[in-house]
N, C-alpha and C. Protein backbone atom coordinates (compact mmCIF):
# COMPACT_ATOMS: atom_id res chain seq x y z
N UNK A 1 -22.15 -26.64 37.06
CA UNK A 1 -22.68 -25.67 37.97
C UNK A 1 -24.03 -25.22 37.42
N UNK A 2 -25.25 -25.36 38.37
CA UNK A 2 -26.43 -24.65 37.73
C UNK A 2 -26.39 -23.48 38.45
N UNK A 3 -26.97 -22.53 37.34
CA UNK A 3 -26.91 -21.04 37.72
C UNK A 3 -28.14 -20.57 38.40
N UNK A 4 -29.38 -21.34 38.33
CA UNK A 4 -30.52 -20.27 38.51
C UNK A 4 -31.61 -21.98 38.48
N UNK A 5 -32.62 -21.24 39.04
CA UNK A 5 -33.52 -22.40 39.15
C UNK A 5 -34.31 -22.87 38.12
N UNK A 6 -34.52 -21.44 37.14
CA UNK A 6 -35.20 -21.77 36.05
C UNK A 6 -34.30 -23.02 35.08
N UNK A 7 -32.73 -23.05 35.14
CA UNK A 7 -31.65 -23.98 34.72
C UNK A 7 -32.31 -25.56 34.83
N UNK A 8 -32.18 -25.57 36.15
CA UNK A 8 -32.58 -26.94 36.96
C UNK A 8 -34.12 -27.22 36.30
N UNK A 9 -34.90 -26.19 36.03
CA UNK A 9 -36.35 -27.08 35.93
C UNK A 9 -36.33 -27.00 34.50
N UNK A 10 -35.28 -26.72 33.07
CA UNK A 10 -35.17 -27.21 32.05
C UNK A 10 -34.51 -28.43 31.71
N UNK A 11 -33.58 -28.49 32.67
CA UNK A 11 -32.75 -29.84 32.72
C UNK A 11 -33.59 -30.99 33.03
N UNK A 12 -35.13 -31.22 33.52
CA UNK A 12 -35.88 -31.98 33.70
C UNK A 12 -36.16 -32.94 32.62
N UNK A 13 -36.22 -31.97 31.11
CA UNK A 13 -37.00 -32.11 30.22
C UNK A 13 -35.66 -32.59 29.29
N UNK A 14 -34.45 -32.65 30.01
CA UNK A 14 -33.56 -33.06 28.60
C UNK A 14 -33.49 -34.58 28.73
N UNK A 15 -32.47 -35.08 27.09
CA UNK A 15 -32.14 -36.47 27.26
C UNK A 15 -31.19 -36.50 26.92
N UNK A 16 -30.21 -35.43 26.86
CA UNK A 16 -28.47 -35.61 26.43
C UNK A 16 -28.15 -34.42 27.35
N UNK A 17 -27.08 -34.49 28.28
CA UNK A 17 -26.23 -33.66 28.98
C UNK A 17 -24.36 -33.67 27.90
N UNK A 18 -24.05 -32.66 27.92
CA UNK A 18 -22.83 -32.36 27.48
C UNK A 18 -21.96 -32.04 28.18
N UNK A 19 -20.58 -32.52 28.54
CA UNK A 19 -19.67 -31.92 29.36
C UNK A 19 -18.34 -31.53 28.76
N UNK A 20 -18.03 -30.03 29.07
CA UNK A 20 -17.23 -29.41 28.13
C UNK A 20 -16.12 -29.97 29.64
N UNK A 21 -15.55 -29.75 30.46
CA UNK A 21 -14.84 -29.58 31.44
C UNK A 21 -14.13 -30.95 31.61
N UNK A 22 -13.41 -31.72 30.76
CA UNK A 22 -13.16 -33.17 31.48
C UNK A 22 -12.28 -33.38 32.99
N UNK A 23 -11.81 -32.03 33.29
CA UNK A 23 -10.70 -32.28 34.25
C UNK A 23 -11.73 -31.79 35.88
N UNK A 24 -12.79 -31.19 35.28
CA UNK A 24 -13.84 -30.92 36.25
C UNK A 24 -14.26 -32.23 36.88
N UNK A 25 -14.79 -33.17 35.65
CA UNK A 25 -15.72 -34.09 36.05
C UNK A 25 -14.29 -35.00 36.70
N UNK A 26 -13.25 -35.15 36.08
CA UNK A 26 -12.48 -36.24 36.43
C UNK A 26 -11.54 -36.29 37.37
N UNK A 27 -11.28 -34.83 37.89
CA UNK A 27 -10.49 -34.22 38.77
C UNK A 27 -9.15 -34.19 38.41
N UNK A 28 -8.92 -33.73 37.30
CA UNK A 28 -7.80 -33.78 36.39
C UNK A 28 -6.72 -35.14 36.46
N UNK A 29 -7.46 -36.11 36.41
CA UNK A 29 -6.67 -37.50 36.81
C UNK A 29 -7.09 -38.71 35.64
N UNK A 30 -6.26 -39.22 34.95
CA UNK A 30 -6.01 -40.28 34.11
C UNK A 30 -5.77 -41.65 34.85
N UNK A 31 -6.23 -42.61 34.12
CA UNK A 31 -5.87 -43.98 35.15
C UNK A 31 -5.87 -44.95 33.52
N UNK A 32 -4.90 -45.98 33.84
CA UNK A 32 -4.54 -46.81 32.90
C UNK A 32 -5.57 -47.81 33.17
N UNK A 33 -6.53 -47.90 31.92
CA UNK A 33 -7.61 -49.52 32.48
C UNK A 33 -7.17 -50.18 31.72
N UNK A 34 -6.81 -50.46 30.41
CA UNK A 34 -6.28 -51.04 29.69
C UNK A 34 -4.50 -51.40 29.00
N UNK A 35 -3.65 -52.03 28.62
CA UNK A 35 -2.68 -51.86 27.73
C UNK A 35 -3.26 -53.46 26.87
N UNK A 36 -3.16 -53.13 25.93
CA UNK A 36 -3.11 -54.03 24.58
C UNK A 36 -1.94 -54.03 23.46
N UNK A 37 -1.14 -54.97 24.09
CA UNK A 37 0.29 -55.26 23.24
C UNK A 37 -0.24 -55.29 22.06
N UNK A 38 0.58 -54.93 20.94
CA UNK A 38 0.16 -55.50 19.39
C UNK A 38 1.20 -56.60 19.13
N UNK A 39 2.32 -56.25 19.41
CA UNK A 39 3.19 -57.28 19.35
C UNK A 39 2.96 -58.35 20.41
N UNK A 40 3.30 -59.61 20.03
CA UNK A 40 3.38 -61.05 21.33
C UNK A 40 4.59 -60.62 22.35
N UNK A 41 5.41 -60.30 21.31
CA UNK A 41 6.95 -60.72 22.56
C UNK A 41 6.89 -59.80 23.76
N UNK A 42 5.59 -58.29 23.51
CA UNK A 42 5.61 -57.25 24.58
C UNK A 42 4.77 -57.49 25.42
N UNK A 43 4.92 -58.04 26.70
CA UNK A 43 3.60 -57.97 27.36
C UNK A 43 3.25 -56.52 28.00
N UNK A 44 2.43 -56.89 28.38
CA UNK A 44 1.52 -55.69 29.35
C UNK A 44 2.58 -54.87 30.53
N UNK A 45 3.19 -55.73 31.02
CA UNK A 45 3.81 -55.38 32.20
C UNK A 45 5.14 -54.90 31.74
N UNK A 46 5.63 -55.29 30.21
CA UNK A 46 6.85 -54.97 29.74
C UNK A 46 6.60 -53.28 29.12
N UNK A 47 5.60 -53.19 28.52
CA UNK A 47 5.22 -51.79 27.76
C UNK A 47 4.88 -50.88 29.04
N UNK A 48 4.68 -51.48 30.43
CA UNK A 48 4.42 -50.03 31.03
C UNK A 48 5.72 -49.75 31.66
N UNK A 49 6.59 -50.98 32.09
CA UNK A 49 7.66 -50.55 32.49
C UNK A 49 8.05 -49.85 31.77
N UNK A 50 8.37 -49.79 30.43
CA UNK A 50 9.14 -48.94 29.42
C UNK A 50 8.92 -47.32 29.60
N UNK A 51 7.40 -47.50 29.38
CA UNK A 51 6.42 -46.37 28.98
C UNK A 51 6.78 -45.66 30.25
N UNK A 52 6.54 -45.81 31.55
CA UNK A 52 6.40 -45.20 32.65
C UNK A 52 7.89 -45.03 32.59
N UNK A 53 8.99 -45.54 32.80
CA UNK A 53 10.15 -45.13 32.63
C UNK A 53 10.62 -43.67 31.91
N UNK A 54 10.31 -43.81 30.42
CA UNK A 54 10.11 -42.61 29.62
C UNK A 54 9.47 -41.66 29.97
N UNK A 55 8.19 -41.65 30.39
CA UNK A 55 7.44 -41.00 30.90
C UNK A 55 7.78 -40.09 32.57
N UNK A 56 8.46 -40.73 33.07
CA UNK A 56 8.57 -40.78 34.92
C UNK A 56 8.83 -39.25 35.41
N UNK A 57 9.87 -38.45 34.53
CA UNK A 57 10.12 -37.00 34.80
C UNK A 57 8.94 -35.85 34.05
N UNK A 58 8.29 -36.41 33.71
CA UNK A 58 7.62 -35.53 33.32
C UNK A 58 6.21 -35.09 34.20
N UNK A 59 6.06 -33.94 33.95
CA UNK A 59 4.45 -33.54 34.28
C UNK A 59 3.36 -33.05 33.50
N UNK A 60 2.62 -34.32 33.20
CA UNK A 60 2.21 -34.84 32.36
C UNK A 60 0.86 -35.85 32.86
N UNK A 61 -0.41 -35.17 32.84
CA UNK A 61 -1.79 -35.92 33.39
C UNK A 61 -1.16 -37.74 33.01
N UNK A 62 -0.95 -38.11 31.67
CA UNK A 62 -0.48 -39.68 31.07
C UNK A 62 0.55 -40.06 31.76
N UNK A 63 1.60 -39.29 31.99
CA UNK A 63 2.56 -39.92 32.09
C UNK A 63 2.40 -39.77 33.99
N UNK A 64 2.01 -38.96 34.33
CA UNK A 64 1.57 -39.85 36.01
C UNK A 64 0.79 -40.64 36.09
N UNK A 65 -0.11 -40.68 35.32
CA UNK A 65 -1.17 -42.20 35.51
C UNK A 65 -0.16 -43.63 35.06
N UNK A 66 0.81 -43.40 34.35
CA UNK A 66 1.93 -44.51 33.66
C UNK A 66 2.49 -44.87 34.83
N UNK A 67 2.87 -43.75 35.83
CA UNK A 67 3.86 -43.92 36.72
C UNK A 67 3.23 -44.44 37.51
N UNK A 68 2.20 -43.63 38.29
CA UNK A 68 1.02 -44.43 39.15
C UNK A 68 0.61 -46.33 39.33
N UNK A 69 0.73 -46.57 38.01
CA UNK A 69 0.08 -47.60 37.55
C UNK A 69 1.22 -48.88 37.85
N UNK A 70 2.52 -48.23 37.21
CA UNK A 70 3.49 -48.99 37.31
C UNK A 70 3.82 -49.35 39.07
N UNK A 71 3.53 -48.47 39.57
CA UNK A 71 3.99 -48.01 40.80
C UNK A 71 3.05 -49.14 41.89
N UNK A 72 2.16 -49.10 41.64
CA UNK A 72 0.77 -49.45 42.01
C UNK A 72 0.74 -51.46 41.90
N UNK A 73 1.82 -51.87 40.40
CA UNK A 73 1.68 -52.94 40.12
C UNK A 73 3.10 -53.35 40.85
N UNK A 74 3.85 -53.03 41.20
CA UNK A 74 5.17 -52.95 41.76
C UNK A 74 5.92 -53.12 40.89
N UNK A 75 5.94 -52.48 40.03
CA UNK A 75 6.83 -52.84 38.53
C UNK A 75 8.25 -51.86 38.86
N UNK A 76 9.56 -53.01 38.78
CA UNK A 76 10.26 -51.90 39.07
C UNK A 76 10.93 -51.04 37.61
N UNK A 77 11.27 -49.62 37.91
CA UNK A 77 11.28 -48.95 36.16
C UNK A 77 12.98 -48.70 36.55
N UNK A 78 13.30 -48.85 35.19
CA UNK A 78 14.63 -48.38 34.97
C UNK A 78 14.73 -46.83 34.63
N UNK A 79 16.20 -46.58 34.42
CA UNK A 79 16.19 -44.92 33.88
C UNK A 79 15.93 -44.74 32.87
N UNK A 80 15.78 -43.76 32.61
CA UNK A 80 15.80 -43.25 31.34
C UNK A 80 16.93 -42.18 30.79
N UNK A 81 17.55 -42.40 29.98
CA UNK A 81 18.70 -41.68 29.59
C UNK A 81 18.40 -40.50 29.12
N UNK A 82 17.13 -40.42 28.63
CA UNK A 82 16.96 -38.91 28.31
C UNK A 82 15.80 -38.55 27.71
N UNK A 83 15.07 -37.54 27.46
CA UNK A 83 13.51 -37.74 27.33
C UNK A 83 14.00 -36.10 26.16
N UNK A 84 13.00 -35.95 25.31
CA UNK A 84 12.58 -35.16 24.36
C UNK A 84 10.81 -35.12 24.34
N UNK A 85 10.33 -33.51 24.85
CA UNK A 85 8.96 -33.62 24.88
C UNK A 85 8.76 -32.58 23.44
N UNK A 86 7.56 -32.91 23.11
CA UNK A 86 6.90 -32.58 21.72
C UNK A 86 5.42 -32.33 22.51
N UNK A 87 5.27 -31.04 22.53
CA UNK A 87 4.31 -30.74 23.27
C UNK A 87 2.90 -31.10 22.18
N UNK A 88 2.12 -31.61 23.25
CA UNK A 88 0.67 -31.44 22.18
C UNK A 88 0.64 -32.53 21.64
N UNK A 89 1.84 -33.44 21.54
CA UNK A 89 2.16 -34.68 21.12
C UNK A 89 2.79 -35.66 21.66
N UNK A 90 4.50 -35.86 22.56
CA UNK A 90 4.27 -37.00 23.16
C UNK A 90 5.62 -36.53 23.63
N UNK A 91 6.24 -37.83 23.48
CA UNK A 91 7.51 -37.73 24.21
C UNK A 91 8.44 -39.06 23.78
N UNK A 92 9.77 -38.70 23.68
CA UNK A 92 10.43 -39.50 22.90
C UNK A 92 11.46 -39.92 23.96
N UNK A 93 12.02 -40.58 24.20
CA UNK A 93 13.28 -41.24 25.20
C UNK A 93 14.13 -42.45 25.05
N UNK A 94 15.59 -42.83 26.20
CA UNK A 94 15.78 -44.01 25.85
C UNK A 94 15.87 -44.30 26.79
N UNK A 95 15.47 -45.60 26.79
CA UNK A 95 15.15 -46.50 27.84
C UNK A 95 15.87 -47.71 27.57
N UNK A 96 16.93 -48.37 28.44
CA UNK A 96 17.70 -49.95 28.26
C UNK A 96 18.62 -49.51 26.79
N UNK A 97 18.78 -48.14 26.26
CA UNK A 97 19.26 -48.58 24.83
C UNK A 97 18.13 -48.63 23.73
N UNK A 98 17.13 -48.22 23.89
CA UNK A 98 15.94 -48.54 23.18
C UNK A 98 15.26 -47.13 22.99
N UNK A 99 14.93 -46.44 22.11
CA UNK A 99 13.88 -45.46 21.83
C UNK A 99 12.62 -45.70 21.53
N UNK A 100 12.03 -45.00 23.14
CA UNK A 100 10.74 -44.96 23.36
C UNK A 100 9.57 -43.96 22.80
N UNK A 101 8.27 -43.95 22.30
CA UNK A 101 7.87 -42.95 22.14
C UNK A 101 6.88 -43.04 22.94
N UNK A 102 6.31 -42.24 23.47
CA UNK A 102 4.43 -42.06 23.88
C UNK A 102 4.31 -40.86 23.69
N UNK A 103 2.64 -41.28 23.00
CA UNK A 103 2.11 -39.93 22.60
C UNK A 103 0.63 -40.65 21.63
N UNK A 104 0.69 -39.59 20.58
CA UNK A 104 -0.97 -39.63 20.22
C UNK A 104 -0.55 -40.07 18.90
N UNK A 105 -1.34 -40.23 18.09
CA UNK A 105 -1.09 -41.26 17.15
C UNK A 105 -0.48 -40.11 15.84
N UNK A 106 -0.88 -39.19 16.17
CA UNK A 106 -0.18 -38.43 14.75
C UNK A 106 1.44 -38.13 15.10
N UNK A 107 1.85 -38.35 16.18
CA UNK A 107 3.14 -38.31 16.93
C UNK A 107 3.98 -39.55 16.45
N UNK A 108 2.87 -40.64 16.55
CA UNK A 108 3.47 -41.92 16.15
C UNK A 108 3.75 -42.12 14.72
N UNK A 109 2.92 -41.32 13.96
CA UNK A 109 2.88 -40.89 12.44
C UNK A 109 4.14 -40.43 12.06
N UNK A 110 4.16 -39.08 12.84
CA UNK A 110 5.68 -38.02 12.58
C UNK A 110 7.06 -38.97 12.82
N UNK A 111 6.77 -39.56 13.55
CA UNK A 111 7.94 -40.54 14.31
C UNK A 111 8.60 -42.06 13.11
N UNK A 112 7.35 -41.82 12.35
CA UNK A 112 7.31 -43.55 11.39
C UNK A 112 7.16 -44.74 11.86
N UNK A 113 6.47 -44.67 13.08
CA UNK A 113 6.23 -45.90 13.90
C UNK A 113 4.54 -46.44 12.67
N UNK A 114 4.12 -47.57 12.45
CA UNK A 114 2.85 -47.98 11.48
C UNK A 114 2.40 -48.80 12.97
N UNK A 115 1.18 -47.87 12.92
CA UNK A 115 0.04 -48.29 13.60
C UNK A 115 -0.95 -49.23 12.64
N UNK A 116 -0.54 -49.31 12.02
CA UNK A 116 -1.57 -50.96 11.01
C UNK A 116 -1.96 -51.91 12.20
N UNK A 117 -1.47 -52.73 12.84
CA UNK A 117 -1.48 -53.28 13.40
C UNK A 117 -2.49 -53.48 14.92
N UNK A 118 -2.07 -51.65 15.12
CA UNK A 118 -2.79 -51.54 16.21
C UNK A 118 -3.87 -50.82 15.98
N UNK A 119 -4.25 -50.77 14.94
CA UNK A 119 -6.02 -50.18 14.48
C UNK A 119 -7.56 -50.57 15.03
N UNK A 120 -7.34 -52.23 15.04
CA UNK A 120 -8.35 -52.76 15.05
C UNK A 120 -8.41 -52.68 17.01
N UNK A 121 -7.66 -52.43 17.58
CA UNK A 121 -7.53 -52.13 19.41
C UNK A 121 -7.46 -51.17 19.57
N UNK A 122 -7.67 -49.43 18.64
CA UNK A 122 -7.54 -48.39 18.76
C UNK A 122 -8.94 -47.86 18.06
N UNK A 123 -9.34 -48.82 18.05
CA UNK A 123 -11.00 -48.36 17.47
C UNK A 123 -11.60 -49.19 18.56
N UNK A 124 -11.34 -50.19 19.09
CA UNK A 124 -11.89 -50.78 20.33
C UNK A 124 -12.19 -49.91 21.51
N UNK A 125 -10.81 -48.93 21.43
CA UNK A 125 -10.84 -48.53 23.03
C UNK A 125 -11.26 -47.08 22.47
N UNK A 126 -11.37 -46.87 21.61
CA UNK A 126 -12.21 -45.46 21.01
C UNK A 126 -13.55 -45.42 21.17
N UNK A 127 -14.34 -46.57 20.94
CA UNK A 127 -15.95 -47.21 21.01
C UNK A 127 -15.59 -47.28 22.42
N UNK A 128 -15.37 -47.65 23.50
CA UNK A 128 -15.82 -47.73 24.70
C UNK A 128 -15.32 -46.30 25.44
N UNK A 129 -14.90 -45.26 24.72
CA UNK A 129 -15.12 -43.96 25.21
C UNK A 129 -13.34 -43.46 26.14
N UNK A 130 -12.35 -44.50 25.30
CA UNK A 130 -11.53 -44.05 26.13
C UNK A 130 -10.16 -43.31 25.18
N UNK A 131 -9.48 -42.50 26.10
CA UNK A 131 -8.67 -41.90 25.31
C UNK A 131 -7.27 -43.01 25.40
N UNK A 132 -6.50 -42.76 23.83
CA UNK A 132 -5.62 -44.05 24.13
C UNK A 132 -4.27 -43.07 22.92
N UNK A 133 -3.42 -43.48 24.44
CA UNK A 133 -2.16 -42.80 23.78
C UNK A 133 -1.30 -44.24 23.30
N UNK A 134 -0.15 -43.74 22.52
CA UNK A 134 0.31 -44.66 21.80
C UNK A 134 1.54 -45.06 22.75
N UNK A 135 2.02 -46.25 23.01
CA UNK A 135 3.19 -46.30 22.76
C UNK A 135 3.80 -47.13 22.52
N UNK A 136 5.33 -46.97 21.59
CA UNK A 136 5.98 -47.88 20.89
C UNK A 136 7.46 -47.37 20.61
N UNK A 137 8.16 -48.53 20.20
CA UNK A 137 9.75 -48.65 19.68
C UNK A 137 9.69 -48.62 18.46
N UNK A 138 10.39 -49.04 17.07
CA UNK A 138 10.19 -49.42 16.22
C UNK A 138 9.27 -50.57 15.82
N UNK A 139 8.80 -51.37 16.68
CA UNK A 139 8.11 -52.14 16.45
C UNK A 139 6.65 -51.62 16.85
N UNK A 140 6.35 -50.85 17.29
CA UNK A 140 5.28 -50.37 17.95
C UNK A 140 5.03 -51.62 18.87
N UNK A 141 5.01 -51.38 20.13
CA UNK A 141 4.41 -52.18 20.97
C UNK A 141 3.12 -52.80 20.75
């Protein structure tokens, strides 16, 4: 929002704009552009089924873009037996018999999931400016 005109005719003269507001600019909406398995045996379409599954009851900017996405690819999701949220951090569930996590990487930390693996694709999608939540089983996806 510019306030005043004198605003607008300093903004002429800049060469970096800052935006504090991301849900302003983005309309409070997340969209999945990427998944990058670390493991082979997980594909793409297997980690969102999971993920969006775990994710599906919640309200949660990530976990509707999970659902969205899944939704969108016609992926069909199973239940989830039961979800545990860790606010600020992620969310834990089971899915098929399987404990799911998503969340942020110090979540994945607390949890003992080793992101080794997925470092060198979490500095990838960090350099191209995107936010990247984790998710994984014991194997980390």
């Amino acid at each position: 929002m510019i306030k005043d005109l004198r605003s607008l005719q300093i903004l002429k003269d800049s060469d970096t704009i800052l935006f504090d507001k991301t849900g302003t600019l983005t309309g409070n909406r997340s969209l999945v552009s990427d998944v990058l398995p670390v493991q082979p045996e997980y594909s793409a379409e297997e980690i969102i089924r999971l993920s969006a599954a775990c994710e599906g009851q919640i309200e949660h900017p990530a976990g509707r873009s999970l659902l969205e996405h899944a939704q969108a690819q016609d992926i069909p999701l199973p239940d989830s037996q039961w979800q545990q949220i860790f606010v600020g951090q992620g969310v834990r569930g089971e899915v098929e018999g399987r404990q799911i996590r998503v969340g942020n990487r110090r979540f994945m930390k607390l949890e003992g999931i080793s992101l080794k693996q997925a470092a060198y694709k979490s500095r990838r999608l960090k350099h191209l400016g995107h936010i990247k939540p984790m998710i994984g089983n014991s194997d980390c996806f």
